[in-house]
C-alpha atoms as a PDB file:
ATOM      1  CA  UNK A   1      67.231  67.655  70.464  1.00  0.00           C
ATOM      2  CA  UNK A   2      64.881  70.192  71.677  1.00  0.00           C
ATOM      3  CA  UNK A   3      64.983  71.695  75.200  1.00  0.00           C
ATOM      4  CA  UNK A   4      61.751  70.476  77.512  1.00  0.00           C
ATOM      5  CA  UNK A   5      59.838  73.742  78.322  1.00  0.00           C
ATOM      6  CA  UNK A   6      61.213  75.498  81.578  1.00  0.00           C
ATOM      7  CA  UNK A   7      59.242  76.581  83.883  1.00  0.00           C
ATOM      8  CA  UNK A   8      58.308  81.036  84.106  1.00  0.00           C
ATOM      9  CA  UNK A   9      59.240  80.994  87.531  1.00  0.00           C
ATOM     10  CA  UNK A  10      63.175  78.971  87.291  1.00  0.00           C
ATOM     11  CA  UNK A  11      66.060  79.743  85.237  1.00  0.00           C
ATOM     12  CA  UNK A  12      68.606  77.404  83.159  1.00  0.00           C
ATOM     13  CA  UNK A  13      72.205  77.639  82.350  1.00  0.00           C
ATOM     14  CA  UNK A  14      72.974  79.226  78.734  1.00  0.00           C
ATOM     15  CA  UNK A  15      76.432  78.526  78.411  1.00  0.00           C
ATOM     16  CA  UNK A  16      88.011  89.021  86.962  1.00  0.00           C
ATOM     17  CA  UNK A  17      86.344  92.101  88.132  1.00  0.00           C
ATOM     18  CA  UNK A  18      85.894  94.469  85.394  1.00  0.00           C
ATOM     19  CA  UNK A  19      87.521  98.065  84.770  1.00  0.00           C
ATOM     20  CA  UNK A  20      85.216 100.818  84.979  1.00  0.00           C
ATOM     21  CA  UNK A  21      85.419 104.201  85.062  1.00  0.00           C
ATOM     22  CA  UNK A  22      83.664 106.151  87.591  1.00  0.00           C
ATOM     23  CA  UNK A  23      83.283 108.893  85.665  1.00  0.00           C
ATOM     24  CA  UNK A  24      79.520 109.872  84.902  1.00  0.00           C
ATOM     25  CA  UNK A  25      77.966 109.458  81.782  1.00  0.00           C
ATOM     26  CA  UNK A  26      76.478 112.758  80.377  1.00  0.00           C
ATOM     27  CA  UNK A  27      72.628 112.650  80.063  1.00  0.00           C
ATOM     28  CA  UNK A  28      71.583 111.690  76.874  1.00  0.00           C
ATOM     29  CA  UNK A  29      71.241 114.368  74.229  1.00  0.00           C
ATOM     30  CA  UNK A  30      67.794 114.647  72.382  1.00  0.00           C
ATOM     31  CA  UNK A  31      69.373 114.339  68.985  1.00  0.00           C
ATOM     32  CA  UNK A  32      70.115 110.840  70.082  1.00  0.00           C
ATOM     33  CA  UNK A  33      67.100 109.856  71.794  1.00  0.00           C
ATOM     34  CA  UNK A  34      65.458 110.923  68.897  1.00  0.00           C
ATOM     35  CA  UNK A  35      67.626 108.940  66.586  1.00  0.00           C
ATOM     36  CA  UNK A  36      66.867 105.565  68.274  1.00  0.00           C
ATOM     37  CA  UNK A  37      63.177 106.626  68.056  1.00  0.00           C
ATOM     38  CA  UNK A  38      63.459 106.759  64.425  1.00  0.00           C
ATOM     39  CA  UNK A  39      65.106 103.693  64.339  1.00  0.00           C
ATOM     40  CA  UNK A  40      62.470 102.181  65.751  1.00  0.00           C
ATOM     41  CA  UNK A  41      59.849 103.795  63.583  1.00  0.00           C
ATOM     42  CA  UNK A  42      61.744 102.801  60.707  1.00  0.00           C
ATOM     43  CA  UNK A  43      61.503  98.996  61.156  1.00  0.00           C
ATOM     44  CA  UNK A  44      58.506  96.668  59.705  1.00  0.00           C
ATOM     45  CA  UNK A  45      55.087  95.530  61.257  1.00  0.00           C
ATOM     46  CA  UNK A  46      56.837  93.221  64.859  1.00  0.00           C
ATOM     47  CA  UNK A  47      53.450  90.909  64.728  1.00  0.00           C
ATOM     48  CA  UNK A  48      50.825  89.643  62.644  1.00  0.00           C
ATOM     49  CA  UNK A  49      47.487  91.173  64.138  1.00  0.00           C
ATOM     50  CA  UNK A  50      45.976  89.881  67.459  1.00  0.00           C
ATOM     51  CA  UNK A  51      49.435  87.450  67.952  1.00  0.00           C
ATOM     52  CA  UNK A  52      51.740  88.136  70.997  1.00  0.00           C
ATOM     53  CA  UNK A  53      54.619  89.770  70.761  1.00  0.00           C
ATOM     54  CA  UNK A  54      57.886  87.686  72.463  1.00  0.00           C
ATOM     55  CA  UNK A  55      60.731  89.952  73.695  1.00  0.00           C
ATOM     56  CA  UNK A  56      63.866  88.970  75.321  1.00  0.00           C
ATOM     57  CA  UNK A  57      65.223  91.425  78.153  1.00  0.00           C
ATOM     58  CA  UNK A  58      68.841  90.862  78.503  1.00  0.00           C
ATOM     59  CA  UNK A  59      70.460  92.495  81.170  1.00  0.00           C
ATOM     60  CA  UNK A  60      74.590  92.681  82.544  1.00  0.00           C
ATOM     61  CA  UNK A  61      74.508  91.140  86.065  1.00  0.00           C
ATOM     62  CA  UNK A  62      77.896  91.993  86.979  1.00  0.00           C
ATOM     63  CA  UNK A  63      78.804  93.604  90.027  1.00  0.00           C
ATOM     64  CA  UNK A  64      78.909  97.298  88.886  1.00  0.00           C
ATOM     65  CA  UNK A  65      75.175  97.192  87.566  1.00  0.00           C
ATOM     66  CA  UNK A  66      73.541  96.754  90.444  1.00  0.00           C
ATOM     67  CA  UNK A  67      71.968  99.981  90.297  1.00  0.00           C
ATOM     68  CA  UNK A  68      70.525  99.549  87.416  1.00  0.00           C
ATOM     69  CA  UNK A  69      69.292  95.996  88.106  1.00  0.00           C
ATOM     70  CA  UNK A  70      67.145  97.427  90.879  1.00  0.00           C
ATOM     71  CA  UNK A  71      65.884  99.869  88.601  1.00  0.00           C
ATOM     72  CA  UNK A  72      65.140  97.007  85.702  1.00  0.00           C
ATOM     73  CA  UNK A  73      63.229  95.904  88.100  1.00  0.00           C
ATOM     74  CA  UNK A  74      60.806  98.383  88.939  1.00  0.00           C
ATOM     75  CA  UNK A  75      60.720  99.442  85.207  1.00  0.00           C
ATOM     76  CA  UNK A  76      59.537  95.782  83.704  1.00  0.00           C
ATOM     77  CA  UNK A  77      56.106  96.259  84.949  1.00  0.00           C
ATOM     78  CA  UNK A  78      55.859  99.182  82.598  1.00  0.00           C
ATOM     79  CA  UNK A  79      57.007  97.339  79.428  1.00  0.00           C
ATOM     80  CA  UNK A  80      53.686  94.817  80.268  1.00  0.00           C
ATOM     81  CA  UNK A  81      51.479  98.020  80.902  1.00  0.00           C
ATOM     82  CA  UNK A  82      52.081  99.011  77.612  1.00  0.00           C
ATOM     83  CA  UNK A  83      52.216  95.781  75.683  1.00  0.00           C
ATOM     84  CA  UNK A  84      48.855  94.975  76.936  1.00  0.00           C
ATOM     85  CA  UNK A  85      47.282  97.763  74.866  1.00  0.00           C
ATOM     86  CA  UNK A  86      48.616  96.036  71.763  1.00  0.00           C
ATOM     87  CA  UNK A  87      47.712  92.009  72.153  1.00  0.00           C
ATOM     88  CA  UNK A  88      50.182  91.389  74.732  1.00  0.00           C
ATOM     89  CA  UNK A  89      54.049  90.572  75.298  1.00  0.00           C
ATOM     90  CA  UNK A  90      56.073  87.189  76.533  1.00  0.00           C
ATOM     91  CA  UNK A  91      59.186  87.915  78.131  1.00  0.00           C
ATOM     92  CA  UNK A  92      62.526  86.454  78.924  1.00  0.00           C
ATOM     93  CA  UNK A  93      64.860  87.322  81.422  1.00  0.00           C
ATOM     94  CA  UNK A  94      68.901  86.600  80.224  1.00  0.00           C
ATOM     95  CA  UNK A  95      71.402  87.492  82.356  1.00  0.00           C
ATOM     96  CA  UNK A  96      75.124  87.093  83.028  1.00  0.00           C
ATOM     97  CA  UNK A  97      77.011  87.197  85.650  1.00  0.00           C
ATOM     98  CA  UNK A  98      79.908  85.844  87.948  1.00  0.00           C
ATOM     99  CA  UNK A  99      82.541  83.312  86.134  1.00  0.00           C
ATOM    100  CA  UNK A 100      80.838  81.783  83.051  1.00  0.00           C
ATOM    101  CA  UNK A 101      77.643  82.045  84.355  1.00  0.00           C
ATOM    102  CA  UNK A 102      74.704  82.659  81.834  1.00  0.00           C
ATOM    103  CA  UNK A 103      71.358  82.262  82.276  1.00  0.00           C
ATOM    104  CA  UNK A 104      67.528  82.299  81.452  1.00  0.00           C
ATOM    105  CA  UNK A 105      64.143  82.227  82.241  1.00  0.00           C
ATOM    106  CA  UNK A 106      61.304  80.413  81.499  1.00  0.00           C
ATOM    107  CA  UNK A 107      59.247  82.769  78.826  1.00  0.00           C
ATOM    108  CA  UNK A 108      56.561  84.860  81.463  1.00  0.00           C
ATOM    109  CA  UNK A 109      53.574  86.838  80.786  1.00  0.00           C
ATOM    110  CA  UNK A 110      53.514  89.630  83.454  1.00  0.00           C
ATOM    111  CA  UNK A 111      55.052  91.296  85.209  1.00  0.00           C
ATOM    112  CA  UNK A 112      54.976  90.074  88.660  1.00  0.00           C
ATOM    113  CA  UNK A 113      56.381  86.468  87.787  1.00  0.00           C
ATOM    114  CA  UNK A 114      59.307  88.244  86.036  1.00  0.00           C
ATOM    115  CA  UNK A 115      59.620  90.822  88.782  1.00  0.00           C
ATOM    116  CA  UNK A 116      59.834  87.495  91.649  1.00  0.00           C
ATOM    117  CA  UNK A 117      62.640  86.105  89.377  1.00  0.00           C
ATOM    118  CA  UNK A 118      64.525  89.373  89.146  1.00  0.00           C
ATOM    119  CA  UNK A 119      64.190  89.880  93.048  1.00  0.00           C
ATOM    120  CA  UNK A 120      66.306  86.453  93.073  1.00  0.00           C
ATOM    121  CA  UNK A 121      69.204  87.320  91.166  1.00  0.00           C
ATOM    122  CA  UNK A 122      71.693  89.222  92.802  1.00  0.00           C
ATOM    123  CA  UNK A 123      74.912  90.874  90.635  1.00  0.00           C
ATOM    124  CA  UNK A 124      78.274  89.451  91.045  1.00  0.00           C
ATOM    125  CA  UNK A 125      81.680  90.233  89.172  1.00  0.00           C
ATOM    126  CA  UNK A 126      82.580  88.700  85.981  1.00  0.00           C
ATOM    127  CA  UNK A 127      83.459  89.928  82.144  1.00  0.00           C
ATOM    128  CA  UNK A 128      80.618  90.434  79.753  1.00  0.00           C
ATOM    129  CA  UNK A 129      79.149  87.257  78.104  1.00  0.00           C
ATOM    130  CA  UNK A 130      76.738  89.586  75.522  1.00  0.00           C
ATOM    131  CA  UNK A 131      77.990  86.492  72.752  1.00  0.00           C
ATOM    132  CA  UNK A 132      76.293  84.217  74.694  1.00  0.00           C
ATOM    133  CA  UNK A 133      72.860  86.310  74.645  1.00  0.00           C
ATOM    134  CA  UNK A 134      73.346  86.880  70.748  1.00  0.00           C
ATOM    135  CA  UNK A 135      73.598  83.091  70.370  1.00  0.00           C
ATOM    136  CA  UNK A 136      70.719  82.091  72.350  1.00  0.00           C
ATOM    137  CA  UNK A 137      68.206  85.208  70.905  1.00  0.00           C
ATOM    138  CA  UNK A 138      69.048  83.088  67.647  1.00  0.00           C
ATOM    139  CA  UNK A 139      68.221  79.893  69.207  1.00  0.00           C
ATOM    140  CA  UNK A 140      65.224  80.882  70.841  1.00  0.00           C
ATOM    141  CA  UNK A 141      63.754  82.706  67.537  1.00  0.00           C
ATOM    142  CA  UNK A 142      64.287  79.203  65.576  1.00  0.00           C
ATOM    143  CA  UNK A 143      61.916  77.261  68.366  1.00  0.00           C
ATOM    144  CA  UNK A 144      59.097  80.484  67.961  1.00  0.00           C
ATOM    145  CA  UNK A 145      59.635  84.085  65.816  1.00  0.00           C
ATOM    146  CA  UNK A 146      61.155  86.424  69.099  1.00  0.00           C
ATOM    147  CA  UNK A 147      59.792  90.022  67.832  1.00  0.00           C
ATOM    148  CA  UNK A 148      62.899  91.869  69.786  1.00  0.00           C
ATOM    149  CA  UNK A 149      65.903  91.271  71.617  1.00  0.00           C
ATOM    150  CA  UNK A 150      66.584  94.235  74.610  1.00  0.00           C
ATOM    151  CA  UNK A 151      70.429  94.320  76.286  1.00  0.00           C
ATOM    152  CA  UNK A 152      70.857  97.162  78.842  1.00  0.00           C
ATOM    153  CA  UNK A 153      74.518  96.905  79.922  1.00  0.00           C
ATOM    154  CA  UNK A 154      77.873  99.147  80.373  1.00  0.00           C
ATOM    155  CA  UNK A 155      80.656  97.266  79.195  1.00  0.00           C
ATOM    156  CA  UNK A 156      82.201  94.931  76.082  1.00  0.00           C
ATOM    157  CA  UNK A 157      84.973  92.715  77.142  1.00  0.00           C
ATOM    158  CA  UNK A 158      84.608  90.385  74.094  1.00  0.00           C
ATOM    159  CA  UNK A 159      85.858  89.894  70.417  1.00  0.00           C
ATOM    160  CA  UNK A 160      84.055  92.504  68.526  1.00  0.00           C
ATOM    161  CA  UNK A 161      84.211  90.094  65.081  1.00  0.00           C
ATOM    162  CA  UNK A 162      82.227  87.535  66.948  1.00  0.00           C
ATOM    163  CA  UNK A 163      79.545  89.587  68.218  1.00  0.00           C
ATOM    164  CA  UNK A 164      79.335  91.150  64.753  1.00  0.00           C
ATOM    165  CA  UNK A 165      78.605  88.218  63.263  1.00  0.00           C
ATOM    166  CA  UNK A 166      76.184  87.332  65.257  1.00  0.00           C
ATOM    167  CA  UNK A 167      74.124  90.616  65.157  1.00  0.00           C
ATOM    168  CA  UNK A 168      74.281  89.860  61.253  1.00  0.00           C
ATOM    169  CA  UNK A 169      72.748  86.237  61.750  1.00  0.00           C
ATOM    170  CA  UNK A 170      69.800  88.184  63.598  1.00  0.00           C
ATOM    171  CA  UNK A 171      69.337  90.634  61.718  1.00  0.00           C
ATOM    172  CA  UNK A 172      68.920  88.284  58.490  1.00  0.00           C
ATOM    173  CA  UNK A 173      65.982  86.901  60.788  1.00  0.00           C
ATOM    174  CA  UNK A 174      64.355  90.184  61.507  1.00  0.00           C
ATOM    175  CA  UNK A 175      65.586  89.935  65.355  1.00  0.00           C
ATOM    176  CA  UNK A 176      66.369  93.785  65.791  1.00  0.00           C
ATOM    177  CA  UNK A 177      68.855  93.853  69.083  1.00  0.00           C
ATOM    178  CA  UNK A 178      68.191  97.346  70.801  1.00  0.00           C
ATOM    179  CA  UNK A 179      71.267  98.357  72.856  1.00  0.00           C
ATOM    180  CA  UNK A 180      71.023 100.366  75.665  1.00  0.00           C
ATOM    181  CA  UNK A 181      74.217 101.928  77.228  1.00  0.00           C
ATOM    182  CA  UNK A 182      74.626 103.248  80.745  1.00  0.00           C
ATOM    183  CA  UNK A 183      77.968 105.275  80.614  1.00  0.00           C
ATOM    184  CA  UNK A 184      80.218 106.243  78.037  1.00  0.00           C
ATOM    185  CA  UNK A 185      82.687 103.658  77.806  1.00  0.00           C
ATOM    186  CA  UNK A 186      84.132 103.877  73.777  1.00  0.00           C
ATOM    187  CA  UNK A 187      84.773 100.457  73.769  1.00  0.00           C
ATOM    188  CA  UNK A 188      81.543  99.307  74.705  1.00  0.00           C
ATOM    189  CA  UNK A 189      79.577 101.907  72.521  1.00  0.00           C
ATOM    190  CA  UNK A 190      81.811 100.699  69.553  1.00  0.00           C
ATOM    191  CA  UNK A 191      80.681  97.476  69.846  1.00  0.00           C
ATOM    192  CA  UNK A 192      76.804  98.445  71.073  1.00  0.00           C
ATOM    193  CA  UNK A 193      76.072 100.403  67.847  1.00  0.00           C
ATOM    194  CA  UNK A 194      77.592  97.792  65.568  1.00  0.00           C
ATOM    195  CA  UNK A 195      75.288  95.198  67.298  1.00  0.00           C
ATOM    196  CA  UNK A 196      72.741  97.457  66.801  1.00  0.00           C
ATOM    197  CA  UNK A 197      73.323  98.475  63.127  1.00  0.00           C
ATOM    198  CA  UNK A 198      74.105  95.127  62.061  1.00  0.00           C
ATOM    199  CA  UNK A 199      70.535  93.361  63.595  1.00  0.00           C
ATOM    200  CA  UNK A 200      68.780  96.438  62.503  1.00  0.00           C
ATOM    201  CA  UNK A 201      68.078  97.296  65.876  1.00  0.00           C
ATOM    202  CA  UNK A 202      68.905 100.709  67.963  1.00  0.00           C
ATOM    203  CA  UNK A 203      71.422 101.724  69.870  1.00  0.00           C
ATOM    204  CA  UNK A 204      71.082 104.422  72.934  1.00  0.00           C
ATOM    205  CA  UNK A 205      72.984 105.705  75.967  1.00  0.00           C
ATOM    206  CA  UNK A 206      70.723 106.696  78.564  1.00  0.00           C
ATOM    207  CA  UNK A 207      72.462 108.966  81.809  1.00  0.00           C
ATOM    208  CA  UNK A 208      73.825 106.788  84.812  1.00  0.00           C
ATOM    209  CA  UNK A 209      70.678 106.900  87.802  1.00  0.00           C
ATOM    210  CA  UNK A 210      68.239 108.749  84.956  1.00  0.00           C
ATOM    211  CA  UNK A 211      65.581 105.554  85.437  1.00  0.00           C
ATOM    212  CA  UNK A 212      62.879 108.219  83.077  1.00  0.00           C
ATOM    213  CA  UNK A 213      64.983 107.537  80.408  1.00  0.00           C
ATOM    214  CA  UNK A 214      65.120 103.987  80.813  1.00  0.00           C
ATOM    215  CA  UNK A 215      61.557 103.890  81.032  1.00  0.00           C
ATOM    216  CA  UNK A 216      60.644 105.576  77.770  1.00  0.00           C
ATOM    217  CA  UNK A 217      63.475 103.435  75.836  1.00  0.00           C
ATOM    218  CA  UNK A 218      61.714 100.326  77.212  1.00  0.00           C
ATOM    219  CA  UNK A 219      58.096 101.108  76.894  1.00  0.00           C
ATOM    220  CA  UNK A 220      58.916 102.421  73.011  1.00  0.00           C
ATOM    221  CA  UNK A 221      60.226  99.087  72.502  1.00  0.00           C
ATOM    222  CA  UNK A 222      57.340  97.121  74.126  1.00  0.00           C
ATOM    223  CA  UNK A 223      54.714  98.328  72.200  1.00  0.00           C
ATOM    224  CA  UNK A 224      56.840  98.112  69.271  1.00  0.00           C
ATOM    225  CA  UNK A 225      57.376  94.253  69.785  1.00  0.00           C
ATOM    226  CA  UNK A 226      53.982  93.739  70.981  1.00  0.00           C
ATOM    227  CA  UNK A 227      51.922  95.925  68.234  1.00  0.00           C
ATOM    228  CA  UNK A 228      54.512  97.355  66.002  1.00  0.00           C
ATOM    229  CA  UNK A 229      54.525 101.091  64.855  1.00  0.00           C
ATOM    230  CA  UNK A 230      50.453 101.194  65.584  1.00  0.00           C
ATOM    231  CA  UNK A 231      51.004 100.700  68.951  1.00  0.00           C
ATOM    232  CA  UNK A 232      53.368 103.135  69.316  1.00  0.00           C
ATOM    233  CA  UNK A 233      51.084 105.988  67.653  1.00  0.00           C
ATOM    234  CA  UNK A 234      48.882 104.952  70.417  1.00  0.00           C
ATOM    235  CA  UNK A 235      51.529 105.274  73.020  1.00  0.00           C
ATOM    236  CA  UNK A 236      51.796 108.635  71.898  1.00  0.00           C
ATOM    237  CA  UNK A 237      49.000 110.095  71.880  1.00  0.00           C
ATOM    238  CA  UNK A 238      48.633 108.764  75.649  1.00  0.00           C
ATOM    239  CA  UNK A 239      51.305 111.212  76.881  1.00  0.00           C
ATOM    240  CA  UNK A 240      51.991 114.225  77.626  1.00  0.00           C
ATOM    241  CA  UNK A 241      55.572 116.523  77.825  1.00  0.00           C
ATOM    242  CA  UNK A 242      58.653 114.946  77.359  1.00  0.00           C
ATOM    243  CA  UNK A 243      57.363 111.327  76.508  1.00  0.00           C
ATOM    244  CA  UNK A 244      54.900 112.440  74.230  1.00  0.00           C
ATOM    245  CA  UNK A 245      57.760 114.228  72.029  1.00  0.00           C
ATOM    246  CA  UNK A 246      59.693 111.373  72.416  1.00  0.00           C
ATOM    247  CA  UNK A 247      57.079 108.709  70.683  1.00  0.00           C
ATOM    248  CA  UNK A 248      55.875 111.406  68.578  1.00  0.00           C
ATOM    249  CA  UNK A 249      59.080 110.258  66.509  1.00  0.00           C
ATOM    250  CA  UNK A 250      57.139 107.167  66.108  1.00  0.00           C
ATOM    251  CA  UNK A 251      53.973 108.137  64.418  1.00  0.00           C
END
């Protein structure tokens, strides 16, 4: 039975403190930066011309990402910016958080109605539930195609067989899962490039308070899901310095 339609601006139910280290992640190198850009250049047209791209944003709402939350926030407005120059982007918000507790939005067209629901959500303890978000990407993609899947997180607390398998399901759909890792937890960067490798997404670290790295990541993956690589060319060749060497892997 299919779901009724849910509404941009509410949320429904998909589905012990965590260990971190406090140590700081080193920034990320430009070999690797690079490397996710030309994994990203690599992949196949996102949408068919003048369609809307449909991206879900995954994020780790547990208590230690807080930080980064906040600064999700601020940097979603930029992933519309830039999608708009290429037909457009849908977005929706998946989070986890707290003691089973999985969620997502209705599927929102800019940025303000995503940034009110974000402003709602506050992070609270709890293990990672990234299975969950695998499972309903593949969902989601059956009801309408879902060009890219985002997950910006710093931890894996799951069976790594599981989430293996279903990267493989999505990336037998053409759902590329980009994986962005704040920190340098092995455990979790195992498991993030596998994800990543085995959807034919990307995976990335990007350095712990560093939101300009962030911001590139997610704007190289907007225009990719809302106008594939021509939209990134474009992208490029609307910066200057750092960013413009970064998408100038793209062209």
């Amino acid at each position: 039975m299919s779901r009724p339609p849910i509404a941009p601006n509410s949320v429904y139910n998909i589905g012990m403190t965590k260990d971190r280290s406090q140590t700081p992640a080193p920034a990320s190198s430009k070999p690797e930066i690079e490397a996710f850009l030309e994994k990203v250049r690599a992949l196949g047209p996102a949408v068919t011309a003048g369609g809307r791209g449909r991206l879900i944003f995954a994020l780790d709402a547990t208590m230690s990402r807080q930080p980064t939350w906040d600064t999700a926030c601020t940097l979603q407005a930029d992933m519309f910016r830039e999608a708009a120059n290429a037909g457009g982007l849908d977005i929706q918000l998946v989070y986890f958080r707290g003691l089973n507790e999985c969620r997502a939005s209705g599927w929102v067209a800019g940025s303000d109605k995503l940034a009110e629901l974000m402003s709602r959500i506050d992070c609270r303890g709890g293990h990672t539930q990234i299975g969950k978000v695998l499972s309903h990407a593949r969902q989601e993609h059956g009801r309408q195609k879902v060009q890219a899947v985002v997950f910006v997180g710093d931890a894996m607390e799951e069976g790594i067989d599981a989430l293996c398998a279903a990267a493989g399901e999505l990336g037998l759909l053409g759902v590329p899962v980009f994986m962005f890792q704040e920190g340098n937890d092995p455990v979790a960067e195992n498991a993030y490039r596998e994800i990543a490798r085995l959807s034919r997404g990307a995976w990335c670290r990007f350095d712990t308070g560093a939101a300009h790295e962030l911001r590139e990541l997610l704007r190289a993956v907007a225009a990719y899901a809302s106008g594939g690589r021509k939209a990134l060319a474009a992208l490029a060749a609307q910066r200057s310095g750092s960013a413009q060497k970064l998408l100038a892997q793209l062209s």
